[in-house]
C-alpha atoms as a PDB file:
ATOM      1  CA  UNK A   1     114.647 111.373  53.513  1.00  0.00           C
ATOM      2  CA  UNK A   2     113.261 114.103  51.544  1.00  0.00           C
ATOM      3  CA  UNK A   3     109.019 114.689  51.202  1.00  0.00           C
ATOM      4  CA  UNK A   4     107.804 116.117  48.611  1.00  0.00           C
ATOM      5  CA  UNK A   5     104.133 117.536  49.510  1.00  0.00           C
ATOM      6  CA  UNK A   6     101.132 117.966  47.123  1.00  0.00           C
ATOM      7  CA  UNK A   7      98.482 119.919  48.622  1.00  0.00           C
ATOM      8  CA  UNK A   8      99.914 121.858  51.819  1.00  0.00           C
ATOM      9  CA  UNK A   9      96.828 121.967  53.933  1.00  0.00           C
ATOM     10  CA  UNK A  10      95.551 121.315  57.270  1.00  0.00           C
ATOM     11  CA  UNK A  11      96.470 117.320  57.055  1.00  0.00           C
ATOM     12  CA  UNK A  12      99.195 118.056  55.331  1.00  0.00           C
ATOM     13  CA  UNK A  13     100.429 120.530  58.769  1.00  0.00           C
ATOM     14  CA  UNK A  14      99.747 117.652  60.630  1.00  0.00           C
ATOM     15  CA  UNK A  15     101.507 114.980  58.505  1.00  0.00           C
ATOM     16  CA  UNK A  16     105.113 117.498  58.488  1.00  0.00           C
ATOM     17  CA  UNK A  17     104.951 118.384  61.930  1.00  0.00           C
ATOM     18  CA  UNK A  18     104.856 114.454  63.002  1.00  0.00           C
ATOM     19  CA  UNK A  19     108.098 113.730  60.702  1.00  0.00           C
ATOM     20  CA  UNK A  20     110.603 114.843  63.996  1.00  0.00           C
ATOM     21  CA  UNK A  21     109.167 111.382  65.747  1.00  0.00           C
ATOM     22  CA  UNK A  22     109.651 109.565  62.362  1.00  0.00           C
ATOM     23  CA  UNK A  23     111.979 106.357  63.503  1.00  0.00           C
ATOM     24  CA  UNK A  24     113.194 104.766  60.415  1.00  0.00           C
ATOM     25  CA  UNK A  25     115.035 107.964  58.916  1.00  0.00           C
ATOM     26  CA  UNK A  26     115.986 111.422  59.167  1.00  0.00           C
ATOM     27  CA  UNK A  27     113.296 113.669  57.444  1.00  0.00           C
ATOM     28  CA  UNK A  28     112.321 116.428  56.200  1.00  0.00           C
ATOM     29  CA  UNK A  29     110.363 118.419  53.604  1.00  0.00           C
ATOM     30  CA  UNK A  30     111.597 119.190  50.383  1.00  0.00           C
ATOM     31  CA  UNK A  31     109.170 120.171  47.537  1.00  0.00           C
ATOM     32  CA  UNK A  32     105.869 121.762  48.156  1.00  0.00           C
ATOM     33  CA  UNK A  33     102.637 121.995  45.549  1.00  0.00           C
ATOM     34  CA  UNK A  34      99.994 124.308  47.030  1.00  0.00           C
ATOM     35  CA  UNK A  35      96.972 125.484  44.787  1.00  0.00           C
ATOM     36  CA  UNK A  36      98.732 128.887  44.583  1.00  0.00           C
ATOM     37  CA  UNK A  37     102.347 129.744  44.789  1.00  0.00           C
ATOM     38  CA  UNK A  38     101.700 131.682  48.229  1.00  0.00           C
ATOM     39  CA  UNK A  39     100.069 129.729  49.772  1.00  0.00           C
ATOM     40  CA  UNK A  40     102.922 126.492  49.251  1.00  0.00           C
ATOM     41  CA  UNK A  41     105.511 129.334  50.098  1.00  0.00           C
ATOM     42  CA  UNK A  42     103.537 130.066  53.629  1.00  0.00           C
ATOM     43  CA  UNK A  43     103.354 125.910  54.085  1.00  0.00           C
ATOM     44  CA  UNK A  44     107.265 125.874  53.311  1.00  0.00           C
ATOM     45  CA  UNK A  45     108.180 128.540  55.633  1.00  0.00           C
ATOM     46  CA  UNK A  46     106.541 127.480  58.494  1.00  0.00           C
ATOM     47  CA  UNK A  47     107.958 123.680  57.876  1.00  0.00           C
ATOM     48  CA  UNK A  48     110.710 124.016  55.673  1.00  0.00           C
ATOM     49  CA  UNK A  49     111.460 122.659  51.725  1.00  0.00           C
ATOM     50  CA  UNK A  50     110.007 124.875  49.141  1.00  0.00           C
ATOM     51  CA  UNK A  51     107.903 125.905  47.177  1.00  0.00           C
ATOM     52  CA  UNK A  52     107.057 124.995  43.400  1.00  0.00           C
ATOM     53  CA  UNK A  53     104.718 126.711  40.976  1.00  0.00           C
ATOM     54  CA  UNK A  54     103.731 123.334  38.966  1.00  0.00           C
ATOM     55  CA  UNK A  55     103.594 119.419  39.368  1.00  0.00           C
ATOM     56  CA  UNK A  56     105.815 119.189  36.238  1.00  0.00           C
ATOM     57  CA  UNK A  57     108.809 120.463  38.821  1.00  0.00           C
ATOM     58  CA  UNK A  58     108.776 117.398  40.765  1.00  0.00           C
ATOM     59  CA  UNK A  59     110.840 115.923  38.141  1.00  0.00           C
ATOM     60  CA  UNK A  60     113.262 118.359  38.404  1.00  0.00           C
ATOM     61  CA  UNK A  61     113.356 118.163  41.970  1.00  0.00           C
ATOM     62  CA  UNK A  62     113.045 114.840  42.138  1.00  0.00           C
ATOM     63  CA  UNK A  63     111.356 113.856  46.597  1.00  0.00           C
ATOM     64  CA  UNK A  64     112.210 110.298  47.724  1.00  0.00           C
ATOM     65  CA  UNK A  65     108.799 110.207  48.520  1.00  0.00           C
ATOM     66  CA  UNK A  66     105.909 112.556  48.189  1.00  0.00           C
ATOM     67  CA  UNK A  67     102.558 112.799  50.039  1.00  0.00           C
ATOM     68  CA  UNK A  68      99.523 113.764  48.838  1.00  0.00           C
ATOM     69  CA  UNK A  69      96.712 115.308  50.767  1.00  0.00           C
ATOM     70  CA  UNK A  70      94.833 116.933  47.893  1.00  0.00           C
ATOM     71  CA  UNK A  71      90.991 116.265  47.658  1.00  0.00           C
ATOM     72  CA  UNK A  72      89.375 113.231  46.944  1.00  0.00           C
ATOM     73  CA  UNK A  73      89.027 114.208  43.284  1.00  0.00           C
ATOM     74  CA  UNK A  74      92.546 115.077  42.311  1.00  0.00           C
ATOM     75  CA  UNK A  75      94.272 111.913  44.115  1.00  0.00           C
ATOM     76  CA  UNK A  76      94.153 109.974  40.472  1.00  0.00           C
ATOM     77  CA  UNK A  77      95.689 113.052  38.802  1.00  0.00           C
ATOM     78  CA  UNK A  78      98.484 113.539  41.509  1.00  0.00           C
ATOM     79  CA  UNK A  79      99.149 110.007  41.845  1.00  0.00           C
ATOM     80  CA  UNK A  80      99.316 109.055  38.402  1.00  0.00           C
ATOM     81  CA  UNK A  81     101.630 111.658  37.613  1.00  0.00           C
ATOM     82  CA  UNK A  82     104.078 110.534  40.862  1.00  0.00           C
ATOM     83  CA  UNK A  83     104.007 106.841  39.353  1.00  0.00           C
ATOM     84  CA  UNK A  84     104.384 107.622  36.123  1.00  0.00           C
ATOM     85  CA  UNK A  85     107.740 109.669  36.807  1.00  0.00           C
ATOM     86  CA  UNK A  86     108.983 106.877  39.211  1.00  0.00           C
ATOM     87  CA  UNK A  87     108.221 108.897  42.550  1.00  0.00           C
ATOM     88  CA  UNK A  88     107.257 107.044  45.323  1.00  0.00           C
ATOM     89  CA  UNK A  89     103.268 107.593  46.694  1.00  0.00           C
ATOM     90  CA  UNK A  90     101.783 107.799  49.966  1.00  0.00           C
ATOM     91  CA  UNK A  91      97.997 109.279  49.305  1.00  0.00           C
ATOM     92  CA  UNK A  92      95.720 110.570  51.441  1.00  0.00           C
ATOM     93  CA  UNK A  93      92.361 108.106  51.728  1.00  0.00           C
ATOM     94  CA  UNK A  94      90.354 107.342  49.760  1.00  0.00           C
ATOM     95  CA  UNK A  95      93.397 106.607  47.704  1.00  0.00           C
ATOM     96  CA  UNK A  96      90.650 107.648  44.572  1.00  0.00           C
ATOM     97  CA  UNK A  97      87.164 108.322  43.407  1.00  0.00           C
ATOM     98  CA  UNK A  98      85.982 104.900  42.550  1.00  0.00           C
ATOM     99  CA  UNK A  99      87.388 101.319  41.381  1.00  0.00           C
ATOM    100  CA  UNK A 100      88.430 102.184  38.492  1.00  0.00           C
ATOM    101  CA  UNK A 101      90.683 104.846  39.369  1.00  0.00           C
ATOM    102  CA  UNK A 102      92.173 102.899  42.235  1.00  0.00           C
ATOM    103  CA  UNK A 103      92.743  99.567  39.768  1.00  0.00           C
ATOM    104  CA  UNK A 104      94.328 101.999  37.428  1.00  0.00           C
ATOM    105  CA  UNK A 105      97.075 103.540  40.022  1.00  0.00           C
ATOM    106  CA  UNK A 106      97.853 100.392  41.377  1.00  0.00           C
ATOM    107  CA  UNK A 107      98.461  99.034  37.231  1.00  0.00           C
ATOM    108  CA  UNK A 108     100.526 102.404  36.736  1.00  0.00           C
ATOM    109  CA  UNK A 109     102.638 101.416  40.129  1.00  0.00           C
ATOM    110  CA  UNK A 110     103.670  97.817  38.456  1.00  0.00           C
ATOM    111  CA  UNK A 111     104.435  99.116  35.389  1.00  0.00           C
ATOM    112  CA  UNK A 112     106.927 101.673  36.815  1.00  0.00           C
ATOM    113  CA  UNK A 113     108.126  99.457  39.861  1.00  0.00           C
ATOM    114  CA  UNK A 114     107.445 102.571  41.927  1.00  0.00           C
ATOM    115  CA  UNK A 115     105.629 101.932  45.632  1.00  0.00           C
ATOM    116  CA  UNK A 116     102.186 103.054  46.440  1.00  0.00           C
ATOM    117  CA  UNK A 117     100.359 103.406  49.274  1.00  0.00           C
ATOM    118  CA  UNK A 118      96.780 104.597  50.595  1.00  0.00           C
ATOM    119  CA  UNK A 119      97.246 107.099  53.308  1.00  0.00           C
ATOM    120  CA  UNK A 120      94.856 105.281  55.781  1.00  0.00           C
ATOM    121  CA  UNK A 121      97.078 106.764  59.180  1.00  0.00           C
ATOM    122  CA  UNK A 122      95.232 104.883  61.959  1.00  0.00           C
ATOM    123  CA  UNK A 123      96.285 101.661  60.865  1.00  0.00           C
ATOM    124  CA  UNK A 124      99.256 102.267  61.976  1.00  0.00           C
ATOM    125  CA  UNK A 125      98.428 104.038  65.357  1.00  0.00           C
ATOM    126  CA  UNK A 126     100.047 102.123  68.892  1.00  0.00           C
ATOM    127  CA  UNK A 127      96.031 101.996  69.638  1.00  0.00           C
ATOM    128  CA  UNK A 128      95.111  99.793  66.291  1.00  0.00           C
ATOM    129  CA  UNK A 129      97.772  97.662  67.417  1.00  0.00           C
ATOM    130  CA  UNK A 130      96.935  97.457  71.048  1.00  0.00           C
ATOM    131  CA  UNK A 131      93.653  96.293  69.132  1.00  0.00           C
ATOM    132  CA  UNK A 132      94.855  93.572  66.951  1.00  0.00           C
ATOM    133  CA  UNK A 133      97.162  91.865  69.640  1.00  0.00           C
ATOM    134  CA  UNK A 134      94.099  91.894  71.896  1.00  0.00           C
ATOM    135  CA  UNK A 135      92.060  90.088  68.991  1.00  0.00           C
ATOM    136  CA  UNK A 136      95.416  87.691  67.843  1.00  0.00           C
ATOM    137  CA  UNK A 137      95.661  86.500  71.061  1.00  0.00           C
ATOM    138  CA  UNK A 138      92.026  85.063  71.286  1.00  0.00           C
ATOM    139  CA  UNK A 139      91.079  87.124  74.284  1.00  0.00           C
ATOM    140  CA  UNK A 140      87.455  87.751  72.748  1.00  0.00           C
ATOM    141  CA  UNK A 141      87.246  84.732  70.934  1.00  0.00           C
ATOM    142  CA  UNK A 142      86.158  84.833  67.336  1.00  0.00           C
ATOM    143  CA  UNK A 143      84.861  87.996  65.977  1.00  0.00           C
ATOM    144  CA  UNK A 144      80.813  88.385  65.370  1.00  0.00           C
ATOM    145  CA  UNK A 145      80.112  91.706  64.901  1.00  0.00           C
ATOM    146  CA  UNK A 146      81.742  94.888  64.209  1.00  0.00           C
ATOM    147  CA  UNK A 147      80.010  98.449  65.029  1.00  0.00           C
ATOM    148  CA  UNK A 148      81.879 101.855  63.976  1.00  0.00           C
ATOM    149  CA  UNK A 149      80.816 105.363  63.619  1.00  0.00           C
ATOM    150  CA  UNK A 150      82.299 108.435  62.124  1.00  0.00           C
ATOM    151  CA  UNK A 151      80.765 111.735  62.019  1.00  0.00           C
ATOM    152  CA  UNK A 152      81.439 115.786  62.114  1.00  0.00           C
ATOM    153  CA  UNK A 153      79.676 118.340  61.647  1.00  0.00           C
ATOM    154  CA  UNK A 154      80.877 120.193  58.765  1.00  0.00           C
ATOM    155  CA  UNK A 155      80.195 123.952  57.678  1.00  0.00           C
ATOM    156  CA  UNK A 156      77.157 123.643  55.123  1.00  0.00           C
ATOM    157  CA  UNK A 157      79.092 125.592  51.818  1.00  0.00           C
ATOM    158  CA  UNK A 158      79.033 123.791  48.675  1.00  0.00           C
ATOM    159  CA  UNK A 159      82.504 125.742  48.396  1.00  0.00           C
ATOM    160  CA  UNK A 160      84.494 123.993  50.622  1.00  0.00           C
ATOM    161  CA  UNK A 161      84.864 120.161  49.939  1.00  0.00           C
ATOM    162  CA  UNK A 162      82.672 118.434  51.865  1.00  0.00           C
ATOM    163  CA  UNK A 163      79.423 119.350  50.381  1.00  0.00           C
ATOM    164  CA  UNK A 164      80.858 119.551  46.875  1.00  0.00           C
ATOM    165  CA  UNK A 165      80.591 116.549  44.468  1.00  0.00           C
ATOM    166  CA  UNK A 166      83.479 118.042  41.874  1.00  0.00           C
ATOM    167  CA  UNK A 167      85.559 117.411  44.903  1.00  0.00           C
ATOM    168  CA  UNK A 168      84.231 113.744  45.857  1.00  0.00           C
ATOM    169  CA  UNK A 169      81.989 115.205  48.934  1.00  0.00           C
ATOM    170  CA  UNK A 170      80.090 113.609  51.105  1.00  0.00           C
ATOM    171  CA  UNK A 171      80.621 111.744  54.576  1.00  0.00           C
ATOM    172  CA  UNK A 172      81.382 108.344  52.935  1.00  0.00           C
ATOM    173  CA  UNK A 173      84.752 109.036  51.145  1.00  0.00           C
ATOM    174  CA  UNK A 174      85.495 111.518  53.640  1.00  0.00           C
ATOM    175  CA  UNK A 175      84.774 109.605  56.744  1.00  0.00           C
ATOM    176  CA  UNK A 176      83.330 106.420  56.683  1.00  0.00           C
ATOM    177  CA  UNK A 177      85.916 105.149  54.984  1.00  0.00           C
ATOM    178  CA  UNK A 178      87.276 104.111  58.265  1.00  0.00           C
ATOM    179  CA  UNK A 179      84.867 101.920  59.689  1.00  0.00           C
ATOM    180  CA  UNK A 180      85.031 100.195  56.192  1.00  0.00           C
ATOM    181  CA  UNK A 181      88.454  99.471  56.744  1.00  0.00           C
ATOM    182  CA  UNK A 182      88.080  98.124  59.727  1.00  0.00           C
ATOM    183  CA  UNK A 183      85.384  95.933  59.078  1.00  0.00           C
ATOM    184  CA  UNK A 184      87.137  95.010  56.165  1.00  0.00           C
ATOM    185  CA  UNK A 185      90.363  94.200  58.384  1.00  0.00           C
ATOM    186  CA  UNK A 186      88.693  92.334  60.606  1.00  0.00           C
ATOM    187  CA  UNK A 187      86.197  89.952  58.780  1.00  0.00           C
ATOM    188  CA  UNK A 188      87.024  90.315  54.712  1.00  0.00           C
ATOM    189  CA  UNK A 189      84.911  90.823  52.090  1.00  0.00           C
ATOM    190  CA  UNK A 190      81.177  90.784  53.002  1.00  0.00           C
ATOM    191  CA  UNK A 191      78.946  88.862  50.850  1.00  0.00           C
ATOM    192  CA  UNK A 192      76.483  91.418  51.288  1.00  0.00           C
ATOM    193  CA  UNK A 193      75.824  95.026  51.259  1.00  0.00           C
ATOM    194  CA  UNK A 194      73.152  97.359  52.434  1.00  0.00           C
ATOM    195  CA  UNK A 195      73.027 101.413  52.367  1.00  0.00           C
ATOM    196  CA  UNK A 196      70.615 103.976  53.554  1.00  0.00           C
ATOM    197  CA  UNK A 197      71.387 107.699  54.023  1.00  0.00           C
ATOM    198  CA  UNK A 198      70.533 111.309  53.665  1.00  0.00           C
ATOM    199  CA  UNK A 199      71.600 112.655  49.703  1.00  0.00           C
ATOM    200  CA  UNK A 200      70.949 116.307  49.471  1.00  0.00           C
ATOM    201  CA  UNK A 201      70.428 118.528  46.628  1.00  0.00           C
ATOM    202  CA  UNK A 202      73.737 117.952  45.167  1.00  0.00           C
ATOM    203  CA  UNK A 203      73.766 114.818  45.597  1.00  0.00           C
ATOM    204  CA  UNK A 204      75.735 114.015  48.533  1.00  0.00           C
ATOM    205  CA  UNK A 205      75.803 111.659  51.666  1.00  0.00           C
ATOM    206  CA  UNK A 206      75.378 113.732  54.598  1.00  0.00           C
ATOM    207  CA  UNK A 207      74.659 111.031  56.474  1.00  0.00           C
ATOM    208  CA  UNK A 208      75.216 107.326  55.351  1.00  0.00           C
ATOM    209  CA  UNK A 209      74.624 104.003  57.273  1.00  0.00           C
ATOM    210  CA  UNK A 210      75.953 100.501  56.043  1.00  0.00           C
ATOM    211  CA  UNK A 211      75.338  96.931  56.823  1.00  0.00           C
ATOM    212  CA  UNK A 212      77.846  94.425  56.096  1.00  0.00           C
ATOM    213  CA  UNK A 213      76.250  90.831  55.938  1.00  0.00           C
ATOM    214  CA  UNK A 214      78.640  87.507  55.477  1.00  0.00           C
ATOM    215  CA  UNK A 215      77.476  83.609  54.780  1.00  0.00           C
ATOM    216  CA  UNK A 216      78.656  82.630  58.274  1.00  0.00           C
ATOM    217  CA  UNK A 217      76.202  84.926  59.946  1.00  0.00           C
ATOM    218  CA  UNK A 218      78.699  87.992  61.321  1.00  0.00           C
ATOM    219  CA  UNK A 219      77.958  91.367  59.822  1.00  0.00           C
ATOM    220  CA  UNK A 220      78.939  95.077  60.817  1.00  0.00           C
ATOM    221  CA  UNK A 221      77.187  97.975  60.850  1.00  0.00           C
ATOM    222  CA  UNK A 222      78.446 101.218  60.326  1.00  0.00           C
ATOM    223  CA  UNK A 223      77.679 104.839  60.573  1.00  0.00           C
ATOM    224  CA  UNK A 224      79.459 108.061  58.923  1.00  0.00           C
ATOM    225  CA  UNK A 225      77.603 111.763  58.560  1.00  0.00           C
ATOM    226  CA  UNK A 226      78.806 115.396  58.228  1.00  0.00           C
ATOM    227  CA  UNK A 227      76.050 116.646  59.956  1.00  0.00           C
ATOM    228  CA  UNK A 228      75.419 115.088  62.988  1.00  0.00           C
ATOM    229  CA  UNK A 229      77.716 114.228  65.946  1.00  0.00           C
ATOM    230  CA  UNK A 230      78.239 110.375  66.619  1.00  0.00           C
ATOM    231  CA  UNK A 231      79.354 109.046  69.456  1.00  0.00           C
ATOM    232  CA  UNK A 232      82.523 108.452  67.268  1.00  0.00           C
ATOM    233  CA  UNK A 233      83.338 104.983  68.843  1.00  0.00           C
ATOM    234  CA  UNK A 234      84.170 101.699  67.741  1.00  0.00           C
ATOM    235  CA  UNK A 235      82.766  98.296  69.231  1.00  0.00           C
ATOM    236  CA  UNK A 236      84.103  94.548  68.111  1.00  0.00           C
ATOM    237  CA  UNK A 237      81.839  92.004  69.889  1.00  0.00           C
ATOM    238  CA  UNK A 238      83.775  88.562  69.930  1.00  0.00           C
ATOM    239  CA  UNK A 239      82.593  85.364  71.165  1.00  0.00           C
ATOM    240  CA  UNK A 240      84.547  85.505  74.694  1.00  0.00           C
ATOM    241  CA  UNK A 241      84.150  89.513  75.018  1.00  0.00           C
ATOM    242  CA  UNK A 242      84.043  92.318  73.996  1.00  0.00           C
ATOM    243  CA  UNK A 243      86.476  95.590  72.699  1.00  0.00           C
ATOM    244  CA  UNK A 244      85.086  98.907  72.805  1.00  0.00           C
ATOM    245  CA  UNK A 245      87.574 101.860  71.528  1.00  0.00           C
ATOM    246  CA  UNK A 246      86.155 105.582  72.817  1.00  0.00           C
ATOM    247  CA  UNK A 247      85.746 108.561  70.922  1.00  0.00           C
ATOM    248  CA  UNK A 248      87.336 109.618  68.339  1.00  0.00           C
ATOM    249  CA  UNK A 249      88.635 105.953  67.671  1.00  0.00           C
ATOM    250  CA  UNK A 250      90.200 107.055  64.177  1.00  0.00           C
ATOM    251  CA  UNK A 251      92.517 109.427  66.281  1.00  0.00           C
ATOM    252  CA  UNK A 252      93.917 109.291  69.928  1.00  0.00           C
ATOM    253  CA  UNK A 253      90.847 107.265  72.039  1.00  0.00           C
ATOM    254  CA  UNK A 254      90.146 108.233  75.308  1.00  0.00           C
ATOM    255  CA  UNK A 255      91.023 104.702  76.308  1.00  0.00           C
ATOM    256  CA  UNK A 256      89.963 101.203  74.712  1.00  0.00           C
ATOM    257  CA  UNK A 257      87.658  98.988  77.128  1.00  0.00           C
ATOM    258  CA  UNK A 258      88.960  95.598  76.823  1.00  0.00           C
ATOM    259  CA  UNK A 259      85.242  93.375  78.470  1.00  0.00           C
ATOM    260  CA  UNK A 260      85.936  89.733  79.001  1.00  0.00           C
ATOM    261  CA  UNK A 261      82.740  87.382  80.253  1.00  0.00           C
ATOM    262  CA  UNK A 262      82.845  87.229  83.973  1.00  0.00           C
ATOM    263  CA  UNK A 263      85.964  89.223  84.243  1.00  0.00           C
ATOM    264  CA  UNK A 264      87.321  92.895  85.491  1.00  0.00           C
ATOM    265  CA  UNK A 265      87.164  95.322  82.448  1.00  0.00           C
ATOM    266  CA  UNK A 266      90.653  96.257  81.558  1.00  0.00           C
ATOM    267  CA  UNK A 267      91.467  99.780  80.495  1.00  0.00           C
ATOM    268  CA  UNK A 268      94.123 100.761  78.247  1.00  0.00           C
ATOM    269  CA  UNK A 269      95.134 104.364  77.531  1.00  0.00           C
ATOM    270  CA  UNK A 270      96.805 104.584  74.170  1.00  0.00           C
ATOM    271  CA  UNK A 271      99.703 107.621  74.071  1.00  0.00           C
ATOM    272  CA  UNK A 272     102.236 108.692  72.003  1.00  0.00           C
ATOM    273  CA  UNK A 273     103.882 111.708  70.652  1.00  0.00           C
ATOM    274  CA  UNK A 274     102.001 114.314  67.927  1.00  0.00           C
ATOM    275  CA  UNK A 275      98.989 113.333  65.889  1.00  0.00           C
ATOM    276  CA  UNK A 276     100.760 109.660  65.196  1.00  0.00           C
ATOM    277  CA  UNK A 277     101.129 110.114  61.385  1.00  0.00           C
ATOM    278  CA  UNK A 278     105.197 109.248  61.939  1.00  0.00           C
ATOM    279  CA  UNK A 279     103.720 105.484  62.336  1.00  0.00           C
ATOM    280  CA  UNK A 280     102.791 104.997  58.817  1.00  0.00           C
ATOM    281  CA  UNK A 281     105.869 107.148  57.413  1.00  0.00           C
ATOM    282  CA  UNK A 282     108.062 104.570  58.818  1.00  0.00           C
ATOM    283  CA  UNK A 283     105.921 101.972  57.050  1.00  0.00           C
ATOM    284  CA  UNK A 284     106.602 103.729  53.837  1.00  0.00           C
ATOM    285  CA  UNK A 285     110.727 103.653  54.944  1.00  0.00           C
ATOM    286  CA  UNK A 286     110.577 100.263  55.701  1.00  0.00           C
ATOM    287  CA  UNK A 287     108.897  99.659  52.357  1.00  0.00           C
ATOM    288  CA  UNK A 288     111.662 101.419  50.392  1.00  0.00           C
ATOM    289  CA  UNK A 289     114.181 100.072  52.125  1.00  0.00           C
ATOM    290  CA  UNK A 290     112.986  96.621  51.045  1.00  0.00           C
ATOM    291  CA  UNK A 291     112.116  97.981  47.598  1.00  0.00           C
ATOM    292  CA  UNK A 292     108.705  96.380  47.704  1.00  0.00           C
ATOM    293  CA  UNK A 293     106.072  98.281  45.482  1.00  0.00           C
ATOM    294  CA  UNK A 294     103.329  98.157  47.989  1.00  0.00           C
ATOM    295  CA  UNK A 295     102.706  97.678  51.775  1.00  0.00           C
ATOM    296  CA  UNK A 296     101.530  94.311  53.442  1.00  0.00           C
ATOM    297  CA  UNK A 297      99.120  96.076  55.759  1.00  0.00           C
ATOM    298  CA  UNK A 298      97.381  98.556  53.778  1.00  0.00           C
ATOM    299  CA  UNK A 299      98.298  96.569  50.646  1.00  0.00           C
ATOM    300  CA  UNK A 300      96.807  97.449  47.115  1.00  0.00           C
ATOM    301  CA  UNK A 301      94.566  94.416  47.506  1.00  0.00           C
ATOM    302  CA  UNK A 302      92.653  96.417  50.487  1.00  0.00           C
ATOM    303  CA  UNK A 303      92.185  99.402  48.782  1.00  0.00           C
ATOM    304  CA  UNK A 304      90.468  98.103  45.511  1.00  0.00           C
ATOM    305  CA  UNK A 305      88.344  96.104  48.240  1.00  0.00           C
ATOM    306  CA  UNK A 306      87.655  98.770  50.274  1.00  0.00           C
ATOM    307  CA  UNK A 307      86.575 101.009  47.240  1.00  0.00           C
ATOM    308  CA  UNK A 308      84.405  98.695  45.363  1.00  0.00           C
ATOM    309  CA  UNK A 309      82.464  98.272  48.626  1.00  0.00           C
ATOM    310  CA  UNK A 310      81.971 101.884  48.477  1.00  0.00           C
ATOM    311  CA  UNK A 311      81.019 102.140  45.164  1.00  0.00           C
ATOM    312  CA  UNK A 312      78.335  99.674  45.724  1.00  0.00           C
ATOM    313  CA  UNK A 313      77.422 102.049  48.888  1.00  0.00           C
ATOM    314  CA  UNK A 314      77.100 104.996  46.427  1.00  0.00           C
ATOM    315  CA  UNK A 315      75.054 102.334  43.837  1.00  0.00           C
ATOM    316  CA  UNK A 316      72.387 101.889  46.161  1.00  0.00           C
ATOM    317  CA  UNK A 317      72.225 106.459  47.076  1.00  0.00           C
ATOM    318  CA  UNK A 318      72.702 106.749  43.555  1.00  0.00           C
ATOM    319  CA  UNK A 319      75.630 109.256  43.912  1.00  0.00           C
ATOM    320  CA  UNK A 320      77.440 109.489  41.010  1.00  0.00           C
ATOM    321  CA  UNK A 321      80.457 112.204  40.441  1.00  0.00           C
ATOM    322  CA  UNK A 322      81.300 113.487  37.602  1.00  0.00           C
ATOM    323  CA  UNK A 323      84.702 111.535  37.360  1.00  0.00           C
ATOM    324  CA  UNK A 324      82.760 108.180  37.653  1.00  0.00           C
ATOM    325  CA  UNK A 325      81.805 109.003  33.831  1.00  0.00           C
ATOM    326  CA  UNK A 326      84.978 109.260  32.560  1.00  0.00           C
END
């Protein structure tokens, strides 16, 4: 299976390096889109394919699927373009800017019967399932509360993308993202949302805090910043016990705590080979294979979810980007 890779950065390294563990197919990369020529010809040396000087030469050479890791603005653009020529999408998260966007890419994927998928990684990660077994099997009862942080603490230039809002900065889309998702995985839709956070100058979250509230009384708070350093954890309080996954909890944990009431704590320490993004590449296989147009566990139903919740995040800072005006 040939990849075709739009923006060959430092995710992007990451993402080609972990193809070799890939399970459902052989891989490799084929076409690469950098933001100069050089630069995709120094990603394609160093992990094969080659390099292309425009988008417009995917259609010539035509990936089975292509993965985009460009930032958060230009995942509409990219994508759109992808669907539109019938090439299969696996993008980075966010998957785009705002609802809109996302409601629009998952339209342009049923129109041309071409599969699309959000890029969210640690879904698919032998810890996340470790996680969900844990909760399927009732161990810790029914689920109450959810707490998650995210954080880093990123170099303060409005140049790189982080602290610029023509590239969708802030620690929201960036990172908190995540503990969105997970709330959302784990107890829906809230029927209530609550933000507070730090917006700088140029208007941008550096630090944002949520609270998810629901009808039957669970909520979830939840933490992201680029300028402080979280404990980067994850906690899921059930009604039997308790599930606490150590830092960084997005990634490769330390180890996940599994508490019951009046019981040892048992330890679990997650492992497998690379970063782990081979996990959700063999998702996007197995969704091929089947020629569905979307995935049942980060389905397109979850991302316009997961989005509007953050646009009613960036509602209440009053961040607005310039591509929400469009």
């Amino acid at each position: 299976m040939r990849w075709g890779i739009i923006g060959p950065g430092n995710i992007a390294r990451e993402f080609a390096n972990d193809l070799q563990y890939v399970n459902e197919d052989t891989c490799e990369v084929g076409a690469v889109l950098g933001q100069t020529l050089a630069y995709a010809k120094a990603f394609a040396d160093e992990h094969g394919g080659f390099a292309i000087q425009n988008i417009n030469d995917l259609i010539v050479h035509k990936p089975d699927a292509v993965y985009i890791a460009t930032p958060h603005s230009l995942h509409y653009e990219h994508a759109m373009f992808c669907l539109e020529n019938k090439i299969p999408v696996l993008c980075e998260k966010p998957l785009a800017i705002n609802e809109k966007q996302v409601y629009g890419l998952i339209e342009a994927s049923k129109k041309n019967n071409t599969f699309l998928m959000e890029g969210l990684w640690t879904r698919f990660l032998p810890s996340f399932q470790f996680l969900f077994d844990i909760i399927q099997s009732g161990t810790i009862g029914e689920i109450l509360q959810v707490h998650a942080d995210m954080s880093f603490i990123a170099e303060k230039d409005r140049t790189n993308r982080f602290f610029n809002p023509e590239l969708g900065g802030g620690s929201l889309l960036d990172v908190g993202v995540y503990t969105i998702y997970l709330s959302y995985l784990l107890l829906g839709n809230p029927d209530k949302i609550f933000a507070c956070g730090k917006v700088n100058e140029s208007n941008i979250d550096e630090t944002c805090g949520i609270a998810l509230s629901y009808s039957d009384g669970k909520y979830a708070m939840l933490e992201s910043s680029i300028i402080t350093q979280t404990q980067n954890s994850a906690w899921i309080y059930g009604s039997k016990g308790t599930i606490r996954i150590k830092r960084p909890w997005t990634e490769h944990p330390e180890k996940i705590d599994v508490r019951i009431m009046n019981a040892p704590t048992r330890e679990h320490y997650p492992s497998w080979q690379g970063r782990g993004f081979q996990y959700e590449v063999d998702e996007v296989i197995q969704c091929l294979k089947s020629n569905t147009m979307e995935s049942n566990i980060i389905s397109h139903k979850a991302s316009l979810n997961v989005v509007r919740i953050m646009d009613a995040v960036r509602s209440q800072l009053n961040i607005v980007y310039p591509y929400d005006k469009a």
